[in-house]
Protein backbone atom coordinates (compact mmCIF):
# COMPACT_ATOMS: atom_id res chain seq x y z
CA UNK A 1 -15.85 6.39 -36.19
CA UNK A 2 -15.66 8.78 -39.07
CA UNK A 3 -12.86 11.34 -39.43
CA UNK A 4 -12.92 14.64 -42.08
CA UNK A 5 -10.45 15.76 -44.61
CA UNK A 6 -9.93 18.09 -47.04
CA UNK A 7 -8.18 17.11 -50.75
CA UNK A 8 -7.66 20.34 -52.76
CA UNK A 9 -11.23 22.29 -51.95
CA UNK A 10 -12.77 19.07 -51.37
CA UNK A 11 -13.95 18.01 -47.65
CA UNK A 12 -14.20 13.99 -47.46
CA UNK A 13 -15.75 12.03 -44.55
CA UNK A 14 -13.46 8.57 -44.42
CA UNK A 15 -13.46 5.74 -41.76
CA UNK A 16 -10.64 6.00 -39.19
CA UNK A 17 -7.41 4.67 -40.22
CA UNK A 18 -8.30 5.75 -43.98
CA UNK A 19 -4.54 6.06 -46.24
CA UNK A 20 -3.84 8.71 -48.71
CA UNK A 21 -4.72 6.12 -50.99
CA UNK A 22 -8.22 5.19 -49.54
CA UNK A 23 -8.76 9.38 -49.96
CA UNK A 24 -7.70 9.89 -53.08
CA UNK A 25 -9.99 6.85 -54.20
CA UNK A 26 -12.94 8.81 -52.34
CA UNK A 27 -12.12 12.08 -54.28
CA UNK A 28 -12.14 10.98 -57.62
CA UNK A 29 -15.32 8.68 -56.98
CA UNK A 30 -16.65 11.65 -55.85
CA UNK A 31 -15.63 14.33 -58.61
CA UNK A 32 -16.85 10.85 -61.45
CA UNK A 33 -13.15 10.82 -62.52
CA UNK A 34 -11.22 7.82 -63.26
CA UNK A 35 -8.50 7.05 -61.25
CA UNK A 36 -5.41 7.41 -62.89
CA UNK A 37 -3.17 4.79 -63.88
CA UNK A 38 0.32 6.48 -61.88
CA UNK A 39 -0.16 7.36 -58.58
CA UNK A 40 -0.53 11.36 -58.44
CA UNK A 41 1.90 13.48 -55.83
CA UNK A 42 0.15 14.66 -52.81
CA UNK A 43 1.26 16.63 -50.27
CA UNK A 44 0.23 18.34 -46.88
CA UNK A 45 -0.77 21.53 -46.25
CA UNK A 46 2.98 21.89 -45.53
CA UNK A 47 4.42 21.14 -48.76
CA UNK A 48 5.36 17.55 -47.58
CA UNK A 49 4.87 15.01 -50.13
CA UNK A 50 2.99 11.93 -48.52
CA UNK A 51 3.16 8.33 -49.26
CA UNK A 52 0.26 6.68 -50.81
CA UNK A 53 -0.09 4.16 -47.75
CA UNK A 54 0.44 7.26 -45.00
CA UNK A 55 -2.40 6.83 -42.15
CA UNK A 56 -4.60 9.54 -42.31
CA UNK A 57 -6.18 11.71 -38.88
CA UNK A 58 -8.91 14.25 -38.86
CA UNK A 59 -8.81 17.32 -40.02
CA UNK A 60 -5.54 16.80 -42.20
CA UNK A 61 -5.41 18.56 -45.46
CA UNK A 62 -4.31 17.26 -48.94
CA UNK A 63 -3.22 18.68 -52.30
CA UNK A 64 -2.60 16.83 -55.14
CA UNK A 65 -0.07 17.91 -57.73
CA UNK A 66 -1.20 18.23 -61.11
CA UNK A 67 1.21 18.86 -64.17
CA UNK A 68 0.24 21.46 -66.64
């Protein structure tokens, strides 16, 4: 069974029980970026910051928090 997020603008098709982890790997796979070395922030479309190893469900959205 396949479930659908969203990271930033993105919309990602993961297997059930996918981690924040699992879709930030997906993302940057798909966007040809290397992962970085320190895990980036992400939170919900809340504002909650999420832990890398939080189950996923469909339809939840992600942002990840970039420094400028």
């Amino acid at each position: 069974m396949m479930m659908k997020i969203r990271i930033n603008r993105t919309e990602l098709e993961l297997f059930a029980g996918a981690t924040v982890a699992d879709a930030l790997r997906c993302y940057y796979a798909r966007h040809k970026k290397k992962f970085p070395e320190i895990f980036p922030a992400v939170s919900d479309r809340y504002g909650n910051y999420v832990a890398p190893d939080g189950r996923l469900s469909n339809g939840n959205q992600l942002f990840i928090k970039t420094i400028k």
